[in-house]
C-alpha atoms as a PDB file:
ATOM      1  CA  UNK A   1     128.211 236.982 -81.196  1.00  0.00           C
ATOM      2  CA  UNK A   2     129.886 239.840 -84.024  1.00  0.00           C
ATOM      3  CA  UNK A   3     128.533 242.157 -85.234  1.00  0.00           C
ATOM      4  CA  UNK A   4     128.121 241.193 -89.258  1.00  0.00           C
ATOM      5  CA  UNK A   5     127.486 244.709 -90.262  1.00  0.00           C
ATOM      6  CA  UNK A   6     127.655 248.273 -88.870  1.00  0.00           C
ATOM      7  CA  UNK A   7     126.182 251.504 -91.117  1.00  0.00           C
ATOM      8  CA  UNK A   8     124.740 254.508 -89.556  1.00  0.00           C
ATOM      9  CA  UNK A   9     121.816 253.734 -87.749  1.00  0.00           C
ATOM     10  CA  UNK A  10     122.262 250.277 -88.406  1.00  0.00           C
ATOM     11  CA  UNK A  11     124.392 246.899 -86.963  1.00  0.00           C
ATOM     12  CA  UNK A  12     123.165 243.378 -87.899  1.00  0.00           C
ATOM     13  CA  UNK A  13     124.461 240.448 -85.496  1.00  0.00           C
ATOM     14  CA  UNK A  14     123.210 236.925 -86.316  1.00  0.00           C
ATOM     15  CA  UNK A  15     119.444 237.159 -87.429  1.00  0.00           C
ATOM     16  CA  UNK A  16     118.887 240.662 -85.336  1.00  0.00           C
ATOM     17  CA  UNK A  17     118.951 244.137 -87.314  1.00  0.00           C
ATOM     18  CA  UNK A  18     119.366 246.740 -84.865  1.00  0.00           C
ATOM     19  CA  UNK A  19     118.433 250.427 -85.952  1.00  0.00           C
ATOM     20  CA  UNK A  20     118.826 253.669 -83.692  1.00  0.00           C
ATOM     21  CA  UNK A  21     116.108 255.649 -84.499  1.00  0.00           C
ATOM     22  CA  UNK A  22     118.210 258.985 -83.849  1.00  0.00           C
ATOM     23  CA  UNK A  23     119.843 261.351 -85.518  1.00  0.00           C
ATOM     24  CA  UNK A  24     122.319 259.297 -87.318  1.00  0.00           C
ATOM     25  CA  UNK A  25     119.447 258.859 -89.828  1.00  0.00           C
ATOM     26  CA  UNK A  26     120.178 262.054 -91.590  1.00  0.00           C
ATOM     27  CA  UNK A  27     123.152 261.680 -93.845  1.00  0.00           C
ATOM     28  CA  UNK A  28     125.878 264.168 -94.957  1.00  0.00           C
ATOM     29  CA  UNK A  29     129.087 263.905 -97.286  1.00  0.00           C
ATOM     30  CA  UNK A  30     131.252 266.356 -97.634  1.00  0.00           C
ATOM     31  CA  UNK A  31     131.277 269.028-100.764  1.00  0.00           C
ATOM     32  CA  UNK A  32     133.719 270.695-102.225  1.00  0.00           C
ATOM     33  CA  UNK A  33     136.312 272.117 -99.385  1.00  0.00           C
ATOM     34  CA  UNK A  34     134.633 272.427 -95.842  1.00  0.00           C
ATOM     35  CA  UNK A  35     131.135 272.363 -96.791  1.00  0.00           C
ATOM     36  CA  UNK A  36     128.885 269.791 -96.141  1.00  0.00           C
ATOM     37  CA  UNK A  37     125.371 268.651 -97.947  1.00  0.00           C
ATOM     38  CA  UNK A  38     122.768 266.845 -96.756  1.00  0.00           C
ATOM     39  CA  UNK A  39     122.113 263.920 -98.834  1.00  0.00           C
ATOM     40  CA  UNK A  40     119.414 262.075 -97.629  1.00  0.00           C
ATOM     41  CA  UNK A  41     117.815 260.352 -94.306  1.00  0.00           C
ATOM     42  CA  UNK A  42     118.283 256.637 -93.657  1.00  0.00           C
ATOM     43  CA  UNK A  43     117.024 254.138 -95.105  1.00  0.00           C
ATOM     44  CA  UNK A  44     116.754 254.600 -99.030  1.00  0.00           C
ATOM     45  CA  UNK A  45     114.986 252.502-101.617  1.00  0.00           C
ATOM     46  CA  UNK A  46     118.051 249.903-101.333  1.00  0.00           C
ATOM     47  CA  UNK A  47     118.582 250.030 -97.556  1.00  0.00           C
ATOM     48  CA  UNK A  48     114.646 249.564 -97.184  1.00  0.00           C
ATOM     49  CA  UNK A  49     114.171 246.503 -99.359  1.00  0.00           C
ATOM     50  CA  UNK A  50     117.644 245.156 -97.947  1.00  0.00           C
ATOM     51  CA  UNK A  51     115.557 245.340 -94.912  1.00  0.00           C
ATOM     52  CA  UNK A  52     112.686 244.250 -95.934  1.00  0.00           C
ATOM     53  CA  UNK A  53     114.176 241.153 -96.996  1.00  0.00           C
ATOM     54  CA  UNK A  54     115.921 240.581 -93.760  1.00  0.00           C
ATOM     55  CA  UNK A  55     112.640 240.284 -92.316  1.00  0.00           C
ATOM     56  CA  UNK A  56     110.681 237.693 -95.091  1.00  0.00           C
ATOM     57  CA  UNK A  57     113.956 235.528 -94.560  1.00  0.00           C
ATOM     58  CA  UNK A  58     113.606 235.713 -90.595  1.00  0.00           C
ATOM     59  CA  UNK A  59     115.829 237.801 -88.962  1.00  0.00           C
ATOM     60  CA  UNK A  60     113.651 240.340 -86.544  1.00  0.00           C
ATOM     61  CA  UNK A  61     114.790 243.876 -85.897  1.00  0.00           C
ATOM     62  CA  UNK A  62     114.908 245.704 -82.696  1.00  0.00           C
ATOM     63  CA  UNK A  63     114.511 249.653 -82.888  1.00  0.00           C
ATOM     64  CA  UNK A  64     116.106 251.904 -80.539  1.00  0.00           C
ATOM     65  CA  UNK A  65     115.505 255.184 -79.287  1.00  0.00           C
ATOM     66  CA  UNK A  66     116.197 257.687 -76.693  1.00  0.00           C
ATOM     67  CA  UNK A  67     112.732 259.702 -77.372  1.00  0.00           C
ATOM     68  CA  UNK A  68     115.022 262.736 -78.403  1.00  0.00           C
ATOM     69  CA  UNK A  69     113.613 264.774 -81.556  1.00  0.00           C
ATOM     70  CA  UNK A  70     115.567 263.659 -84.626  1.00  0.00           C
ATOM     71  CA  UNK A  71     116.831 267.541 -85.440  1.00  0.00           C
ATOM     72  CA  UNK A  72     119.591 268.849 -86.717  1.00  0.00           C
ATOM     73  CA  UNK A  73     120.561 272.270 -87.741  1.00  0.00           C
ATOM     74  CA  UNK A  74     122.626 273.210 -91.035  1.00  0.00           C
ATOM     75  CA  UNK A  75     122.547 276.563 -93.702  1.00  0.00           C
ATOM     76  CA  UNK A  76     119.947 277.231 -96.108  1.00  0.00           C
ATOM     77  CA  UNK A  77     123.380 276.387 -98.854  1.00  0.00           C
ATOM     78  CA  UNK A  78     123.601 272.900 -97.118  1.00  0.00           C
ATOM     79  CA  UNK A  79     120.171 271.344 -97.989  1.00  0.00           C
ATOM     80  CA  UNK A  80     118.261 271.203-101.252  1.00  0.00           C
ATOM     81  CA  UNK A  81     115.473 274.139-101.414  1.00  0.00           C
ATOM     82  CA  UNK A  82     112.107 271.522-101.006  1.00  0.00           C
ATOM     83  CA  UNK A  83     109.961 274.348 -99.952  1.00  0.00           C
ATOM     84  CA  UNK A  84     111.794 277.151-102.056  1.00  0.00           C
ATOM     85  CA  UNK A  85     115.003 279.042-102.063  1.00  0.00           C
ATOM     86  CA  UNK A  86     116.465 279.349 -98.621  1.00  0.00           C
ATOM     87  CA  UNK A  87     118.678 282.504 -98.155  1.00  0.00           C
ATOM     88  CA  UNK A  88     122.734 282.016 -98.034  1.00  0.00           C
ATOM     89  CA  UNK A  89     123.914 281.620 -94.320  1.00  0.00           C
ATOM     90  CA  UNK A  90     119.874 281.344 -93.118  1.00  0.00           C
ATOM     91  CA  UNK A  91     119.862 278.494 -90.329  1.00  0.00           C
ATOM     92  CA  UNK A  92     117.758 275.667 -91.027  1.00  0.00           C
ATOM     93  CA  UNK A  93     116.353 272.952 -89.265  1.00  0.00           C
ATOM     94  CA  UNK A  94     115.859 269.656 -90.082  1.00  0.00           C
ATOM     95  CA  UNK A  95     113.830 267.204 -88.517  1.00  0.00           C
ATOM     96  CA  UNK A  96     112.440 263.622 -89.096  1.00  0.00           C
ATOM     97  CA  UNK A  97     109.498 261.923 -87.016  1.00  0.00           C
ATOM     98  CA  UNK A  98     110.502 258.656 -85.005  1.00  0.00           C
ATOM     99  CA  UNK A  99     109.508 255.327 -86.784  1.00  0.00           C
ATOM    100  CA  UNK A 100     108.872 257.416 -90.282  1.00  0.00           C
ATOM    101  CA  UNK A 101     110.669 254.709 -92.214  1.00  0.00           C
ATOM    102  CA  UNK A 102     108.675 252.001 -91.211  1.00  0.00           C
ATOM    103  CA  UNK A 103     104.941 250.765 -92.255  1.00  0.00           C
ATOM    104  CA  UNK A 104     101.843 252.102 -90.917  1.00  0.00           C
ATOM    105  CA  UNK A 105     101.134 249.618 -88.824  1.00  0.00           C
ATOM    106  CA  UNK A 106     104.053 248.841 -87.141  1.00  0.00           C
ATOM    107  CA  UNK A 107     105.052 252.949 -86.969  1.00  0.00           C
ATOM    108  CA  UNK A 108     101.767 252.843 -84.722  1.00  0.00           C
ATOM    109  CA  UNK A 109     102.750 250.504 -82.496  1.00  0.00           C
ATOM    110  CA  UNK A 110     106.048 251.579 -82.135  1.00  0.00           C
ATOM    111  CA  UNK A 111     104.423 255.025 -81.275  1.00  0.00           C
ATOM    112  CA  UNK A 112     101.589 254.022 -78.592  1.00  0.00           C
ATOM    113  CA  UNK A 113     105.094 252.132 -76.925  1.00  0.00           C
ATOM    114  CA  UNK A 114     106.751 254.864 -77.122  1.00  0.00           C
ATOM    115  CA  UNK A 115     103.942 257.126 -75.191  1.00  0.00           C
ATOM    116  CA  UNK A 116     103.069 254.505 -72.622  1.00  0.00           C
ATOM    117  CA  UNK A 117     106.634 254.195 -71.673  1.00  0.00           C
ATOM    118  CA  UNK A 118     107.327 258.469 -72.036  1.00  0.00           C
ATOM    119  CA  UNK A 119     104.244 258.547 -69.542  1.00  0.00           C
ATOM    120  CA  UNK A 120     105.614 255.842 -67.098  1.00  0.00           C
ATOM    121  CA  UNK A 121     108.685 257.339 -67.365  1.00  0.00           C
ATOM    122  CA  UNK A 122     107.282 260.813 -66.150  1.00  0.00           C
ATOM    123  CA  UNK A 123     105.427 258.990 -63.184  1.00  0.00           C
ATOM    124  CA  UNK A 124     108.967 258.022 -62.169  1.00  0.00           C
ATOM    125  CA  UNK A 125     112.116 259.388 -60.396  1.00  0.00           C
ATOM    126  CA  UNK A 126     114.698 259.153 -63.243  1.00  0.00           C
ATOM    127  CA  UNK A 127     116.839 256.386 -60.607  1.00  0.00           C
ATOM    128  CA  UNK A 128     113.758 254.424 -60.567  1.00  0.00           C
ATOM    129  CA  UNK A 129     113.789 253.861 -64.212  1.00  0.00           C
ATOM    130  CA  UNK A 130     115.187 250.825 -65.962  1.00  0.00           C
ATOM    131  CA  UNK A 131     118.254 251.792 -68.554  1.00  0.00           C
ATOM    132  CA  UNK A 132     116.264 249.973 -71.380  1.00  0.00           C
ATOM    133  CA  UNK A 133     112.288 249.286 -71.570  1.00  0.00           C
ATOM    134  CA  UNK A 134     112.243 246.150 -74.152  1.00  0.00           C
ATOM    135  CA  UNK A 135     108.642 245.825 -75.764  1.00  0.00           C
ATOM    136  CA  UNK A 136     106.813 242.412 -75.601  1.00  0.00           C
ATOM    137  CA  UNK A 137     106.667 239.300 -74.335  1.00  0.00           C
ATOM    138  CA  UNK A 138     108.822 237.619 -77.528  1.00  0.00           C
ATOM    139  CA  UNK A 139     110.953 240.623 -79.220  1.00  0.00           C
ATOM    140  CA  UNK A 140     113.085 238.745 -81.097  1.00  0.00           C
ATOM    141  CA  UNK A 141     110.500 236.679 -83.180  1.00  0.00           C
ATOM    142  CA  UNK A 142     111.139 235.447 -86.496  1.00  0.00           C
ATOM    143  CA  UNK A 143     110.410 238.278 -88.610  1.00  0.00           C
ATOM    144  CA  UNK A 144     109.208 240.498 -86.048  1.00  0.00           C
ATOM    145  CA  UNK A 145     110.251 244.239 -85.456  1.00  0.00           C
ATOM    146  CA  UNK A 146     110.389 244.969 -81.555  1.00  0.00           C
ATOM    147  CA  UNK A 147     111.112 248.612 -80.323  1.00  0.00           C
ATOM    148  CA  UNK A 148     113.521 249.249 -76.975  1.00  0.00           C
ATOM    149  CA  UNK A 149     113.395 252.799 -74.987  1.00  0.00           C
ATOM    150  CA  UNK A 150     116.524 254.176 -73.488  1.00  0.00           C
ATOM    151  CA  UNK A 151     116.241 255.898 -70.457  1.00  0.00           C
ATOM    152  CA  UNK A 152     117.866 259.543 -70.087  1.00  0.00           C
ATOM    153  CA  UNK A 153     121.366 259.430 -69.604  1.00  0.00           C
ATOM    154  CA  UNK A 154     121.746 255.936 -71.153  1.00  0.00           C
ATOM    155  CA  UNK A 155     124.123 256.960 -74.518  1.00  0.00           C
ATOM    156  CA  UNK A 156     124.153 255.243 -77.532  1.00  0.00           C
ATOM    157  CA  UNK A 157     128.066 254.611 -77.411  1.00  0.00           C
ATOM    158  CA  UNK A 158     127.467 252.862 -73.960  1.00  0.00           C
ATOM    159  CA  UNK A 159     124.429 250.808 -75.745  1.00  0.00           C
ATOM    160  CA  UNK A 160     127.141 249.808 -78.778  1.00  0.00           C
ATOM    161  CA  UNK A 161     129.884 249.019 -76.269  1.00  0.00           C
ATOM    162  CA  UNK A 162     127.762 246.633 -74.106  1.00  0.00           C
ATOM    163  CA  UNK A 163     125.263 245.331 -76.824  1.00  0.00           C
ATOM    164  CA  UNK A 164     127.136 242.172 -77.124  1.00  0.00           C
ATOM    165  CA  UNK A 165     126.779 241.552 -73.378  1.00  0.00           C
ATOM    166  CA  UNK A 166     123.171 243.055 -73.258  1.00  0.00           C
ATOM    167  CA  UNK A 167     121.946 240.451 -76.215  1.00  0.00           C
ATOM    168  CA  UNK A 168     123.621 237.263 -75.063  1.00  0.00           C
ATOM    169  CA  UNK A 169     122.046 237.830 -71.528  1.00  0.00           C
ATOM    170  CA  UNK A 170     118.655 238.813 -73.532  1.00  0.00           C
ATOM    171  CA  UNK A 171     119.035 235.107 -75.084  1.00  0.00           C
ATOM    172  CA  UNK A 172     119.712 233.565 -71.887  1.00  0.00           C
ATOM    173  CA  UNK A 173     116.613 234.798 -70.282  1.00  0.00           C
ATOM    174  CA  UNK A 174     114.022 231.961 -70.137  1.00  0.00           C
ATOM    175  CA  UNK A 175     110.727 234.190 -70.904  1.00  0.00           C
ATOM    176  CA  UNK A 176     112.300 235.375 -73.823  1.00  0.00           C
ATOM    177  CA  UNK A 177     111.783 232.871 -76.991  1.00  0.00           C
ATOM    178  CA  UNK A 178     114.891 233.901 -79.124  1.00  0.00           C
ATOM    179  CA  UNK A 179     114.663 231.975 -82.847  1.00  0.00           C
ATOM    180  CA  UNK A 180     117.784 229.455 -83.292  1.00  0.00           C
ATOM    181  CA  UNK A 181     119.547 229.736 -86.712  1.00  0.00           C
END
């Protein structure tokens, strides 16, 4: 298993799009000298329909996240003025809602996971809990988006360095139904 394609919040291996829903989804470039701009958050109108697309042709899509808020922090010169001029030097901060990017539907259910596993989670000593809560009985249907919690502590580096291993032993699990290409 290689991974076909890493950007940002993103890596594709096989038919599975991966996303962390973190803070990777708000993008920067650099300006002129050291200043940086915020362009936009991930995914845009292309990166949405690409996507989308994976999806209608079968791949599934597993989203990841850690529960954090998706903040950041930058000047009032570093972001466009949406809700009028920001003063020079003022700290601003940025934030996006998990699961924003996705439809209404499956934003929901990504949500209610999200707060049944935050409240079993908090019934829990933190050694007690596992290092990744998968949703469902069959995550990686064909065209299905599946959501994944990481436990405190569990990184997203350490996630990326053992996803290979994590996946393959997914797909050798017999109650999981992974689609064959």
């Amino acid at each position: 298993m290689i991974g076909a394609l890493r950007a940002g919040p993103l890596t594709v291996i096989d038919d599975l799009a991966i996303v962390f829903d973190d803070d990777s989804r708000i993008r920067w470039s650099r300006g002129q000298g050291d200043r940086w701009l915020l362009v936009e958050s991930w995914p845009n109108t292309e990166e949405r329909a690409a996507v989308d697309q994976h999806l209608e042709g079968g791949g599934c899509m597993l989203v990841l996240t850690d529960a954090q808020p998706i903040t950041t922090y930058a000047l009032g010169d570093e972001v466009p003025a949406a809700d009028g001029p920001v003063a020079e030097g003022e700290v601003v901060e940025l934030s996006l809602p998990h699961f924003d990017w996705l439809p209404d539907v499956i934003r929901a259910r990504g949500e209610a996971f999200l707060r049944a596993q935050q409240e079993r989670f908090a019934a829990l000593p933190a050694l007690l809990r596992p290092p990744v809560v998968l949703e469902g009985d069959e995550p990686f249907s064909a065209g299905k988006v599946s959501f994944a919690l990481l436990s405190a502590g569990v990184t997203r580096a350490r996630l990326e360095r053992e996803l290979t291993e994590y996946l393959a032993y997914l797909r050798s699990t017999d109650d999981i139904t992974w689609r064959t290409a």
